[in-house]
Protein backbone atom coordinates (compact mmCIF):
# COMPACT_ATOMS: atom_id res chain seq x y z
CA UNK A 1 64.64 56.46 19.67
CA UNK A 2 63.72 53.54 21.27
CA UNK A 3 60.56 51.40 19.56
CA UNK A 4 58.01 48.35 20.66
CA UNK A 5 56.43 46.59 18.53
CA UNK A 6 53.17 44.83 20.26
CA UNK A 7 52.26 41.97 18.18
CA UNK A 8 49.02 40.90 19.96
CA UNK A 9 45.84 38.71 18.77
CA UNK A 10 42.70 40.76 19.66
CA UNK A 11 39.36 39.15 20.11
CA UNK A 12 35.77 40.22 20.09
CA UNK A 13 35.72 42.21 23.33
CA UNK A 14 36.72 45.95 23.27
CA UNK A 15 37.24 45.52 26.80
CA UNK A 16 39.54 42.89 26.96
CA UNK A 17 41.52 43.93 23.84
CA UNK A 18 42.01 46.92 25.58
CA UNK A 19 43.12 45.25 28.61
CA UNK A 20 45.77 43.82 25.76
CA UNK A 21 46.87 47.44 25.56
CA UNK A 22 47.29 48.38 28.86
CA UNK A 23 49.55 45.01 29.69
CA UNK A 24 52.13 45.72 26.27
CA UNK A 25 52.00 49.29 26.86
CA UNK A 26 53.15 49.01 30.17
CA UNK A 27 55.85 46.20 29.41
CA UNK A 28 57.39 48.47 26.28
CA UNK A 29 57.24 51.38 28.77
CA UNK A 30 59.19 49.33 31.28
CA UNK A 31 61.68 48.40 28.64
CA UNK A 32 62.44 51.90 27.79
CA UNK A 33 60.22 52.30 24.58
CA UNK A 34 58.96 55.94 23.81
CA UNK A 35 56.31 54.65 21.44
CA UNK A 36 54.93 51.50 20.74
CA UNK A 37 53.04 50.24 17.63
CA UNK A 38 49.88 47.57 18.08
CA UNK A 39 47.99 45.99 15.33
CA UNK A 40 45.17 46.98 12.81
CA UNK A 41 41.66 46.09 14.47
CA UNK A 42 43.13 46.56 18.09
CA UNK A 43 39.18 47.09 19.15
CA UNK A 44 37.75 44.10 18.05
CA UNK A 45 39.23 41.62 15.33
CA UNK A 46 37.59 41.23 11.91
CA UNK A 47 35.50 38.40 11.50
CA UNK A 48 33.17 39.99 14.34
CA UNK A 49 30.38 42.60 13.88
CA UNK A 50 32.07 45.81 13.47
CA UNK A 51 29.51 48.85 13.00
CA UNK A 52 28.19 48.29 17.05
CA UNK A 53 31.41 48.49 18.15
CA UNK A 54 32.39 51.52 16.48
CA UNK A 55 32.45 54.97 17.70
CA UNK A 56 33.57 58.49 17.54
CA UNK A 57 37.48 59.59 18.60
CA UNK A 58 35.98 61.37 21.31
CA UNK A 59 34.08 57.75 22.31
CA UNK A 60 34.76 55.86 25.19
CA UNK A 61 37.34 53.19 24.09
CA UNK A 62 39.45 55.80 22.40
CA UNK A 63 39.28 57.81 25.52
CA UNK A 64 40.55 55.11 27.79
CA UNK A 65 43.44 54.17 25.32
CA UNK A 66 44.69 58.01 25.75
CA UNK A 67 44.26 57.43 29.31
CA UNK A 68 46.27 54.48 29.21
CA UNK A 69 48.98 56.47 26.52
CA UNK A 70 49.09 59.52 29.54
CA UNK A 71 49.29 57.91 32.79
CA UNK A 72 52.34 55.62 31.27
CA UNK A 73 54.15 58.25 29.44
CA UNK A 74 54.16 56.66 25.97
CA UNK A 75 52.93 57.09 22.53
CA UNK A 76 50.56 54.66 21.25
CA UNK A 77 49.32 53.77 17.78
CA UNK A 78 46.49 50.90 17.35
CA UNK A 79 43.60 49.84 15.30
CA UNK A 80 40.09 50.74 16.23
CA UNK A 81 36.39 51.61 14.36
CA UNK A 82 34.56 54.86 13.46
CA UNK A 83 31.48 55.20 12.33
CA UNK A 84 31.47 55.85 8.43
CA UNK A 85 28.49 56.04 6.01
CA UNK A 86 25.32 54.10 5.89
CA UNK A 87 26.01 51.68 8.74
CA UNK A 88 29.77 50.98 7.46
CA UNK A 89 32.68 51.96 9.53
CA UNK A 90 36.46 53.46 9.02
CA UNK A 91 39.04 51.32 9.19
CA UNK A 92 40.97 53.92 11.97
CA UNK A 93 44.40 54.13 13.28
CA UNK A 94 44.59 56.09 16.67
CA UNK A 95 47.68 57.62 17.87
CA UNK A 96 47.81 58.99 21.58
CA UNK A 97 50.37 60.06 23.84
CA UNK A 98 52.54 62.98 25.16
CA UNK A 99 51.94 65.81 23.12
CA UNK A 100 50.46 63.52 20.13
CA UNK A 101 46.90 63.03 19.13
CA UNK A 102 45.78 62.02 15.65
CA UNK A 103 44.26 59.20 13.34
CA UNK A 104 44.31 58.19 10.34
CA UNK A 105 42.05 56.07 8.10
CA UNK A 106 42.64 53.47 6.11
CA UNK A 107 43.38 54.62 2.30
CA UNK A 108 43.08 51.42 0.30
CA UNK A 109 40.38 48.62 1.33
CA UNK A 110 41.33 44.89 1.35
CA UNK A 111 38.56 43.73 -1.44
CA UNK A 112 41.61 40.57 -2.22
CA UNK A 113 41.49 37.41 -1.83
CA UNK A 114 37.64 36.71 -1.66
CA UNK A 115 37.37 39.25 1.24
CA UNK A 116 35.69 42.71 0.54
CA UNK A 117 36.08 45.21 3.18
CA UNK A 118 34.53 47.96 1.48
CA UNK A 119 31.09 46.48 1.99
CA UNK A 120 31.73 47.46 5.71
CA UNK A 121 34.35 49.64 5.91
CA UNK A 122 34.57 53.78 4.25
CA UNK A 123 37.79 54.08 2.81
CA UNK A 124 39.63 57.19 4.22
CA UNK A 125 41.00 60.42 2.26
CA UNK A 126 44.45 60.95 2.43
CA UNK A 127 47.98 60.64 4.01
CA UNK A 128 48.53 61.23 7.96
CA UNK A 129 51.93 61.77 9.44
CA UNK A 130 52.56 62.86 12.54
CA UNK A 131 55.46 64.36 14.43
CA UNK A 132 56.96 62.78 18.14
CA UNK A 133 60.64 64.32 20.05
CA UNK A 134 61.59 65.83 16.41
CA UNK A 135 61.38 62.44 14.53
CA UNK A 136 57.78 62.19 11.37
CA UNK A 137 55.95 59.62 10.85
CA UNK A 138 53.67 57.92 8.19
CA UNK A 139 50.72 55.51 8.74
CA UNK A 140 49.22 53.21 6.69
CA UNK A 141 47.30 50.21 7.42
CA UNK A 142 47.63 46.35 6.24
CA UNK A 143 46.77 46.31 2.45
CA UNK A 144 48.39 49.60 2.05
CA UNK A 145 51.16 48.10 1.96
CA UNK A 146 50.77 47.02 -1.38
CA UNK A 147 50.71 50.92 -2.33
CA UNK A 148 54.26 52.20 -2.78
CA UNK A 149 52.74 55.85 -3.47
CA UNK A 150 51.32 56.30 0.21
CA UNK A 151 54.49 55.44 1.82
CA UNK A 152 56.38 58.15 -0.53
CA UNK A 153 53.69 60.24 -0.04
CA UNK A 154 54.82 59.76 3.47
CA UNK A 155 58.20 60.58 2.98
CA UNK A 156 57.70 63.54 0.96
CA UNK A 157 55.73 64.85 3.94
CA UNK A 158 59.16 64.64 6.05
CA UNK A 159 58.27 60.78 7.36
CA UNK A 160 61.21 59.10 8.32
CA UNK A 161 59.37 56.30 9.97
CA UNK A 162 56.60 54.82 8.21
CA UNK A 163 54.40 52.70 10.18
CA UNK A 164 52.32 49.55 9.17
CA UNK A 165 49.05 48.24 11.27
CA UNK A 166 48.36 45.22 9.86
CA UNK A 167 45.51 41.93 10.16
CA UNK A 168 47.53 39.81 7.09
CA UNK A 169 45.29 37.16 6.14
CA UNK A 170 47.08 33.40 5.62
CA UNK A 171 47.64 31.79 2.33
CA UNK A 172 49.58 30.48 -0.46
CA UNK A 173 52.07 32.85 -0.91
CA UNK A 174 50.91 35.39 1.50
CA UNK A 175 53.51 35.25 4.37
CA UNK A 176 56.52 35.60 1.46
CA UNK A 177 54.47 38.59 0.42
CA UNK A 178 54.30 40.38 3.81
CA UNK A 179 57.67 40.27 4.23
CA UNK A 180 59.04 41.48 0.55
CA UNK A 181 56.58 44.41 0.77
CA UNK A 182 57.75 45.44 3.85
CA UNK A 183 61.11 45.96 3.09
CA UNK A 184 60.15 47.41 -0.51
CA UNK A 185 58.10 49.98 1.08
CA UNK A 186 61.16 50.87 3.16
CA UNK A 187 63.31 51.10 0.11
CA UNK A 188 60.59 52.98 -2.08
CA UNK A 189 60.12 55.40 0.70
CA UNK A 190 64.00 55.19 2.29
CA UNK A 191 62.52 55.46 5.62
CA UNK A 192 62.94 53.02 8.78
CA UNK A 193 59.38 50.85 8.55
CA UNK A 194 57.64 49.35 11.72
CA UNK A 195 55.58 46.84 10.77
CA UNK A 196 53.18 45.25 13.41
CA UNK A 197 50.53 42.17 13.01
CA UNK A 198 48.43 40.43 14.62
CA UNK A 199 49.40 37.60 15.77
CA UNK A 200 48.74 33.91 14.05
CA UNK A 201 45.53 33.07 16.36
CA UNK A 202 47.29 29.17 15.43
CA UNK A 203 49.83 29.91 18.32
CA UNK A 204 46.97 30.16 20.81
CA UNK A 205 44.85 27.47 19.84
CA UNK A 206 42.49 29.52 18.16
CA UNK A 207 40.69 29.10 14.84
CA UNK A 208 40.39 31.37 11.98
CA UNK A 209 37.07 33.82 11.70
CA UNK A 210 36.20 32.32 8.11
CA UNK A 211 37.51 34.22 5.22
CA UNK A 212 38.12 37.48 7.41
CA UNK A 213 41.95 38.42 7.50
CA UNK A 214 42.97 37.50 11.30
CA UNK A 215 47.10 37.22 11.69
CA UNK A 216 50.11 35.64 10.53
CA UNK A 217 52.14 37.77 12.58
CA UNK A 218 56.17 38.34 11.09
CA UNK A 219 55.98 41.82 12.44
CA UNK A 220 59.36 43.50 11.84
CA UNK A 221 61.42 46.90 11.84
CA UNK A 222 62.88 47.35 8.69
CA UNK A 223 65.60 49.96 8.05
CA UNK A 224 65.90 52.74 5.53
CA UNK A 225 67.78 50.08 3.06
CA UNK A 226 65.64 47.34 3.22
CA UNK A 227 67.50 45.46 6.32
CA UNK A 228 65.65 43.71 9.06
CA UNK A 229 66.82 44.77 12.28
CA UNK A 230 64.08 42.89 13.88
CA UNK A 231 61.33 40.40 13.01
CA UNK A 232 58.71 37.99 15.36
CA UNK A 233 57.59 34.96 14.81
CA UNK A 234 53.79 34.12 14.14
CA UNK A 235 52.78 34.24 18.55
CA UNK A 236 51.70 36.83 20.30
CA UNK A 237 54.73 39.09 21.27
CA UNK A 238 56.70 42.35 22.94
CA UNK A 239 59.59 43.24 21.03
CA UNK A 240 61.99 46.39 21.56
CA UNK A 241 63.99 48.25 19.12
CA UNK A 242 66.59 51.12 19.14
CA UNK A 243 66.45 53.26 15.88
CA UNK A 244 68.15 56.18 14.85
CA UNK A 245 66.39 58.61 12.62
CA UNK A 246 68.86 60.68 11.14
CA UNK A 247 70.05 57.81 8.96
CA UNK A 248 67.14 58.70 6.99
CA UNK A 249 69.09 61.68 5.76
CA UNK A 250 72.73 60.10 5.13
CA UNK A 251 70.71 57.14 2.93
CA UNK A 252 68.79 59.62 1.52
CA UNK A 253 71.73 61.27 0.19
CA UNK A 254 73.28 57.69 -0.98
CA UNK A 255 69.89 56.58 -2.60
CA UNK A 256 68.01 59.76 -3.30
CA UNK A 257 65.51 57.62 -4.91
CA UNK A 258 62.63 60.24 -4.02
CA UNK A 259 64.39 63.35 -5.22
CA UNK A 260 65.25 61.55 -8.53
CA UNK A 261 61.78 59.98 -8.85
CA UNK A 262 60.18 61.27 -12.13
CA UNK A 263 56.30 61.52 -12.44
CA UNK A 264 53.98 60.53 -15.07
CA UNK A 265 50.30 60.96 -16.08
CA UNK A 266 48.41 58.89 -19.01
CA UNK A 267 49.22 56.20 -20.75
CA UNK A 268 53.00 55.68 -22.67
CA UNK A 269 52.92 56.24 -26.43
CA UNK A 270 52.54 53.35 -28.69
């Protein structure tokens, strides 16, 4: 299966960051790509009012980004906003296409690092995977990455692809931490993982939206043993990858780190 990851830098506009999507989608298209992966906060990037922006997944935005998904023949997953409770929103991942329509939302909030998203963001309910041409996936969203149970919750649920839709915030340390939990998360799980970022808004000239996560970029596609088989730099970006799911199953029977995985509840004895 052939893979793009679109590692863009959205702004404040809905409009124009959906213009974003229209120009990547139609250059992974062109390159042969069957699905291709944006960022988290596709719809407007944090640091920027969020709640009027959001809407429904029967809204407007979400409606022209499954036009867009239709007319070029190609799956698309990107961030947007729903509403949530009491003015916050949910931290949503939509995923359109040929015979594919679901979301997920955002499991695990980013309250890190002096940022707290669950003052304006709901935190979602559960797992999503999807199915696309025979081959699962699993979504999860930026900090979930830190979670090692959602992506083998994934797995368990038949993923062999998880994928990431991340905003990474800069900092000491962060950048080194992106790119080891990507490729734990891929050995946890043993599935292929597509990570995409936004892009470092440095690249462009542009300055940072205070302390709200923007982009550091490194997107990459990880394999089912931990290997990079292709990672971007910190600008905006198009890149293509070939992957081949049924390596899931022959690593799977090498590392069968999920069937051997024991479970436990409480605290260990003294």
């Amino acid at each position: 299966m052939r893979l793009a990851v679109a590692q863009i830098i959205s702004g404040a506009d809905p409009a124009e960051n959906l213009d974003l999507v229209r120009d990547y989608a139609a250059e992974a298209k062109a390159a042969g790509a069957e699905l291709v992966v944006f960022p988290e906060a596709v719809m407007r990037a944090f640091g920027h009012s969020l709640a009027d922006v959001a809407e429904p997944l029967d809204g407007p935005w979400a409606e022209q980004m499954r036009g867009i998904a239709e007319e070029l023949g190609i799956v698309v997953v990107a961030g947007m906003f729903t509403p949530g409770q009491g003015g916050r929103v949910r931290n949503t991942l939509l995923v359109a296409g040929p015979g594919v329509d679901t979301s997920y939302d955002k499991v695990h909030l980013f309250d890190a690092f002096g940022f707290e998203e669950s003052e304006s963001v709901d935190a979602g309910e559960g797992p999503v995977t999807f199915e696309f041409k025979g081959t699962v996936f699993g979504l999860a969203t930026c900090y979930d990455v830190r979670f090692p149970a959602l992506f083998s919750a994934n797995a368990r649920a038949g993923a062999q692809v998880n994928i990431v839709c991340a905003s990474w915030g800069a900092g000491e340390g962060k950048a080194e931490q992106w790119d080891l939990l990507v490729r734990a998360r891929a050995l946890d799980s043993t599935t292929f993982v597509v990570a995409c970022g936004q892009g470092d808004p440095e690249t462009i000239g542009a300055g940072s939206a205070g302390a709200a996560p923007t982009g550091i970029g490194r997107s990459a596609v990880i394999s089912p043993l931990g290997t990079e088989l292709a990672k971007l730099g910190g600008k905006p970006e198009l890149i293509v990858v070939d992957i081949d799911p049924s390596q899931v199953n022959d690593v799977r029977g090498k590392l069968p780190v999920l069937a051997n995985a024991r479970h436990f509840q409480g605290s260990a004895k003294p």
